[in-house]
C-alpha atoms as a PDB file:
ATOM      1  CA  UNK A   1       0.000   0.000   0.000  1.00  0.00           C
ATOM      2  CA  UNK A   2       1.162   3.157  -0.698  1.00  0.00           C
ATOM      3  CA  UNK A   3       1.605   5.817   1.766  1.00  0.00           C
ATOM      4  CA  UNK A   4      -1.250   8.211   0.347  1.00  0.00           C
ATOM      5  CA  UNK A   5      -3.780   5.059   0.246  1.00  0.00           C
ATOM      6  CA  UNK A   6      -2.500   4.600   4.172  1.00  0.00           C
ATOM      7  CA  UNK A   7      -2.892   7.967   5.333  1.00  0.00           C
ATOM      8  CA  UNK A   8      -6.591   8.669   3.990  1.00  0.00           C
ATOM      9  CA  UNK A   9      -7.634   5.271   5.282  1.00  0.00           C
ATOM     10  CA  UNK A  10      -5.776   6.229   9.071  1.00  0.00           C
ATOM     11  CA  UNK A  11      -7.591   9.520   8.817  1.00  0.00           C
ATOM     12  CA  UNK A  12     -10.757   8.033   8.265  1.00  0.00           C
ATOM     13  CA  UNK A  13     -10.023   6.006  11.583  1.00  0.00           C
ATOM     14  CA  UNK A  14      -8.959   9.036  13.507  1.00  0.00           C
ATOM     15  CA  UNK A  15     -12.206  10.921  12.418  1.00  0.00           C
ATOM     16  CA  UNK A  16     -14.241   8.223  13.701  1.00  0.00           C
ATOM     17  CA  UNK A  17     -12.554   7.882  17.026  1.00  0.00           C
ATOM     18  CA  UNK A  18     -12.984  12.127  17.150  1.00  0.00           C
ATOM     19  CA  UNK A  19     -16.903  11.803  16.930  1.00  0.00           C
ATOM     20  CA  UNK A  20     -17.148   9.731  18.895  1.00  0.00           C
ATOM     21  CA  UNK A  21     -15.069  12.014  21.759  1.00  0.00           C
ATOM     22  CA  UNK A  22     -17.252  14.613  20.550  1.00  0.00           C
ATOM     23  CA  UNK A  23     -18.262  15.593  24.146  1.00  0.00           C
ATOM     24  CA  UNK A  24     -14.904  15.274  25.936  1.00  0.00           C
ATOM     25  CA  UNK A  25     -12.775  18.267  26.013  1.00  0.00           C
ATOM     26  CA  UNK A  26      -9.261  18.517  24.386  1.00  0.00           C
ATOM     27  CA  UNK A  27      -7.174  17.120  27.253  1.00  0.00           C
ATOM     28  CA  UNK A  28      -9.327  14.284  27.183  1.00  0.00           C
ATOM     29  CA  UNK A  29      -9.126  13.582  23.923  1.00  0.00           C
ATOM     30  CA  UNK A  30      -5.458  14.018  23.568  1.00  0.00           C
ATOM     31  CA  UNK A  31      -5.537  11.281  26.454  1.00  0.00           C
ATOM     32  CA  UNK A  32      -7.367   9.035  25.145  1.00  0.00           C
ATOM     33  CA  UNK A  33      -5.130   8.811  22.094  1.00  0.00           C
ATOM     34  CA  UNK A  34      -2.382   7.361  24.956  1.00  0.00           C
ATOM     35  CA  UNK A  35      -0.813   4.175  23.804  1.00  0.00           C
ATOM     36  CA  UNK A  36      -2.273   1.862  26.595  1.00  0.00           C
ATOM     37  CA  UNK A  37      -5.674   3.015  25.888  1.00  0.00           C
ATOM     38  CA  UNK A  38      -5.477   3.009  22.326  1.00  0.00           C
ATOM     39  CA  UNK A  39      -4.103  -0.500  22.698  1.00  0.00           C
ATOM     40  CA  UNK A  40      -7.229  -1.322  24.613  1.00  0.00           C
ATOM     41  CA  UNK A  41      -9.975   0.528  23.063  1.00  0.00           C
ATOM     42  CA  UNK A  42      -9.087   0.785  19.335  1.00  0.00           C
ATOM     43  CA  UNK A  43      -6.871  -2.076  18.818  1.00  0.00           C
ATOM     44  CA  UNK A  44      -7.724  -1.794  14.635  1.00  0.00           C
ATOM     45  CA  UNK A  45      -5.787   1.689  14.832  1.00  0.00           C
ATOM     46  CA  UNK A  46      -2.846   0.269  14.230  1.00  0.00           C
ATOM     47  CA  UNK A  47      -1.397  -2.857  13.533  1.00  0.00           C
ATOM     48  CA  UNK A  48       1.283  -2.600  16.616  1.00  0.00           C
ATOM     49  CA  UNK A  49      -1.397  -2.689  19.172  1.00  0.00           C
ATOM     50  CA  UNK A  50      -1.841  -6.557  18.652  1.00  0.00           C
ATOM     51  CA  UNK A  51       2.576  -7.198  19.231  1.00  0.00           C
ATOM     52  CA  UNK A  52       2.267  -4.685  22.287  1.00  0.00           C
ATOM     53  CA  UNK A  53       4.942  -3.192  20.152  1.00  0.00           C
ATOM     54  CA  UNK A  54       5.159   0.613  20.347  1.00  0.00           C
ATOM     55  CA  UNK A  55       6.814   2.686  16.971  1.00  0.00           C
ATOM     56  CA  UNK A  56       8.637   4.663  18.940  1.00  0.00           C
ATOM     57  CA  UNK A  57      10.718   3.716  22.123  1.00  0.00           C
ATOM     58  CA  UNK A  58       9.729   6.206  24.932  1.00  0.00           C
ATOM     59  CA  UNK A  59       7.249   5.711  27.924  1.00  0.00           C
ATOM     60  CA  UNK A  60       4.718   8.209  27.364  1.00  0.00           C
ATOM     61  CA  UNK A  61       3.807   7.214  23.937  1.00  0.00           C
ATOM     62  CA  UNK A  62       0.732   9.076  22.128  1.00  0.00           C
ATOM     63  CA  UNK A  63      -0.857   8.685  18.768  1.00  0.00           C
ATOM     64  CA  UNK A  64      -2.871  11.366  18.335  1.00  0.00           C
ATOM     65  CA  UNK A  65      -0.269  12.422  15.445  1.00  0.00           C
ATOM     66  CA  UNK A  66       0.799   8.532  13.906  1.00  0.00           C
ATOM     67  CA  UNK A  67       1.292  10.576  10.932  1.00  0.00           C
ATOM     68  CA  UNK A  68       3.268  13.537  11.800  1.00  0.00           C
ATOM     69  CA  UNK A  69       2.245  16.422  10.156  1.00  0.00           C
ATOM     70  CA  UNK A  70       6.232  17.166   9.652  1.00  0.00           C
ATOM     71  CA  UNK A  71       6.362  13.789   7.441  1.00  0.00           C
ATOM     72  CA  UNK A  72       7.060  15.121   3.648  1.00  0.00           C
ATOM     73  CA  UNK A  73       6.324  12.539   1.056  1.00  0.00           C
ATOM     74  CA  UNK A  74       5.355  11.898  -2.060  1.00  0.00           C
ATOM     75  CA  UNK A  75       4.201   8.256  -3.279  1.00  0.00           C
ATOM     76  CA  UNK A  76       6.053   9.300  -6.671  1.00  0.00           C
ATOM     77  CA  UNK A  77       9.325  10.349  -5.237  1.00  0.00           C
ATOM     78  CA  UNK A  78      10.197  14.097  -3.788  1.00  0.00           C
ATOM     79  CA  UNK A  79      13.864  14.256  -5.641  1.00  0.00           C
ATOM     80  CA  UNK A  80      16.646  12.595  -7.019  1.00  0.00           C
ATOM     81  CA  UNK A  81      19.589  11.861  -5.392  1.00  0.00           C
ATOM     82  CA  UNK A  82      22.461  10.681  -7.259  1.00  0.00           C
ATOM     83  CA  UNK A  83      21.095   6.962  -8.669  1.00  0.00           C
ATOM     84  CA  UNK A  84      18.148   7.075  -6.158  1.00  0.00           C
ATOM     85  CA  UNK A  85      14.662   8.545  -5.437  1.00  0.00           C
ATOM     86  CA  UNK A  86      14.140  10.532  -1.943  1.00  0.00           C
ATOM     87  CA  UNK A  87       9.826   9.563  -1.225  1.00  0.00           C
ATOM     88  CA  UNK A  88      10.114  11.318   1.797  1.00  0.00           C
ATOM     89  CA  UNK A  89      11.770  13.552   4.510  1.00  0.00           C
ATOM     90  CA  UNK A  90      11.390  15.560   7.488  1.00  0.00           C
ATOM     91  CA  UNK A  91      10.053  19.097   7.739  1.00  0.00           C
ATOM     92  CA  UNK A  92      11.862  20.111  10.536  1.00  0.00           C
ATOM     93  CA  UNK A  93      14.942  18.138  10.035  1.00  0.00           C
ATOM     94  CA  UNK A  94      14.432  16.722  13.486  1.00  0.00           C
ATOM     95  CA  UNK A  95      18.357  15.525  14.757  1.00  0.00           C
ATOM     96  CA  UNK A  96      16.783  12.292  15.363  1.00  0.00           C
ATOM     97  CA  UNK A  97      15.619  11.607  11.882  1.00  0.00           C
ATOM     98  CA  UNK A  98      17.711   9.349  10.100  1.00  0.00           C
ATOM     99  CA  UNK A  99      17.084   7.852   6.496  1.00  0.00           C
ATOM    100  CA  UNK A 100      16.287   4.381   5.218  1.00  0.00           C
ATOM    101  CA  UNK A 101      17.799   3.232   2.194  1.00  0.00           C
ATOM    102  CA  UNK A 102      17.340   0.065  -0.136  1.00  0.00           C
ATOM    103  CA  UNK A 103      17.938  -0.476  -3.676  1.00  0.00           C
ATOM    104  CA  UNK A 104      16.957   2.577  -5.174  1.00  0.00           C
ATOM    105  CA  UNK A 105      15.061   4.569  -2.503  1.00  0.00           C
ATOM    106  CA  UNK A 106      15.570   6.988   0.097  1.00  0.00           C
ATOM    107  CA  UNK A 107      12.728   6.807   3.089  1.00  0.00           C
ATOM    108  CA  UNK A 108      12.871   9.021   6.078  1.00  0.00           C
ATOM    109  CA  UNK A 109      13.187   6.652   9.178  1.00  0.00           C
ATOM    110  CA  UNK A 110      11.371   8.266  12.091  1.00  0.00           C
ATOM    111  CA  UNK A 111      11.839   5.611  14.572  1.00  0.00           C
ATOM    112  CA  UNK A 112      13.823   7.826  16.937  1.00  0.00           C
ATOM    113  CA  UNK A 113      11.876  10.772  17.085  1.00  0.00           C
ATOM    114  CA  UNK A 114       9.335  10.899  19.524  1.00  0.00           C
ATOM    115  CA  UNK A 115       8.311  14.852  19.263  1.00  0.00           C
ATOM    116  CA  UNK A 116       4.869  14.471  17.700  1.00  0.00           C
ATOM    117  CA  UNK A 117       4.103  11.681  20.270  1.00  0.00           C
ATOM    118  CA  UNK A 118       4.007  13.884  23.251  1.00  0.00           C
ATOM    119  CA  UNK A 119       1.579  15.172  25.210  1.00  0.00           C
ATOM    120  CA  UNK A 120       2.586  18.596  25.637  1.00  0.00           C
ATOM    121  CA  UNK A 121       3.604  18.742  21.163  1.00  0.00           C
ATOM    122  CA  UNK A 122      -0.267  17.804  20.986  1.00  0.00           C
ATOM    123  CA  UNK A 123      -1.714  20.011  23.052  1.00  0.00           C
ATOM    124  CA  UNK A 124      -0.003  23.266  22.015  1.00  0.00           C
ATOM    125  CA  UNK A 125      -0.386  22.138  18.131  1.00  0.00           C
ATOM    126  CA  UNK A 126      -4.315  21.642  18.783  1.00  0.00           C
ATOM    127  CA  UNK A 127      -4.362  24.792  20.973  1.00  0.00           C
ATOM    128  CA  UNK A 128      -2.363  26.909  18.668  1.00  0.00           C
ATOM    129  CA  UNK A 129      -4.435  25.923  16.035  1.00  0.00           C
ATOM    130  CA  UNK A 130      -8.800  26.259  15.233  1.00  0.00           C
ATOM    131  CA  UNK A 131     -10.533  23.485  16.754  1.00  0.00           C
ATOM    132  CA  UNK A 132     -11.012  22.231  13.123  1.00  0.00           C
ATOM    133  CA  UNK A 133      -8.065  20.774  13.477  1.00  0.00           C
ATOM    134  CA  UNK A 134      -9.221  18.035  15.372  1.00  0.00           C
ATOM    135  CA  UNK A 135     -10.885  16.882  12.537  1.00  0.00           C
ATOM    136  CA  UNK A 136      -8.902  17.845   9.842  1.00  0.00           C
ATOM    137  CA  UNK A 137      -5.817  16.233  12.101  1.00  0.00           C
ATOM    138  CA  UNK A 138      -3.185  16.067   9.733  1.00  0.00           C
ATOM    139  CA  UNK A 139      -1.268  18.687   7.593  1.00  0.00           C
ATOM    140  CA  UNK A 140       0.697  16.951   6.141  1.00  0.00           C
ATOM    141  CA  UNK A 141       2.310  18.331   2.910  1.00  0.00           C
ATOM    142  CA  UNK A 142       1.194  15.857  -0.080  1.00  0.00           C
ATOM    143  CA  UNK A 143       2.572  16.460  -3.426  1.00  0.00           C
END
């Protein structure tokens, strides 16, 4: 599946999730999205859930933001690089970024950033921004 196909279907599962915390307020809802509960509660959010494996290693995980709205990708490529194709990169050129290459692609390899997984990222991006964006959720920059 392509990333594109992945993120409209994982937005449609966010959405759903957002209704139905349509009468909590934001700090609940950013709690909810918590690892542990998400684990228990929605365990078809992500694929993880069922290896009690978390994407990123830190304690406090949460997926509010599985896609990071700093993820830059295009399913086509974003550039050339020499003999390969870069599909995607970071934003923000976060120091724990690192890239993923294989034959001829370039990937952006997240694993080790844990910034949009935070509780305190999430609340000031949601509070910073309209309400709307708890349904719109993602702006990530598609090509």
């Amino acid at each position: 599946m392509q990333y594109k196909a992945w993120l409209e279907k994982h937005q449609h599962k966010l959405q759903k999730i957002l209704v139905k915390l349509d009468d909590k307020n934001l700090d609940e809802v950013i709690s909810y999205f918590e690892y542990e509960n998400m684990q228990t509660h929605e365990s078809d959010f992500c694929p993880l859930y069922a290896q009690n494996i978390k994407c990123h290693d830190t304690e406090k995980l949460n997926c509010y933001f599985c896609a990071c709205p700093h993820f830059v990708f295009d399913d086509k490529g974003l550039e050339r690089a020499g003999q390969k194709i870069r599909y995607s990169r970071c934003a923000i050129k976060s120091k724990e970024g690192r890239e993923y290459i294989h034959d001829n692609a370039i990937h952006q390899d997240c694993t080790y950033c844990t910034l949009p997984h935070t509780k305190a990222y999430i609340n000031k991006q949601l509070r910073v921004s309209k309400p709307q964006i708890l349904l719109i959720a993602f702006n990530v920059a598609v090509f």
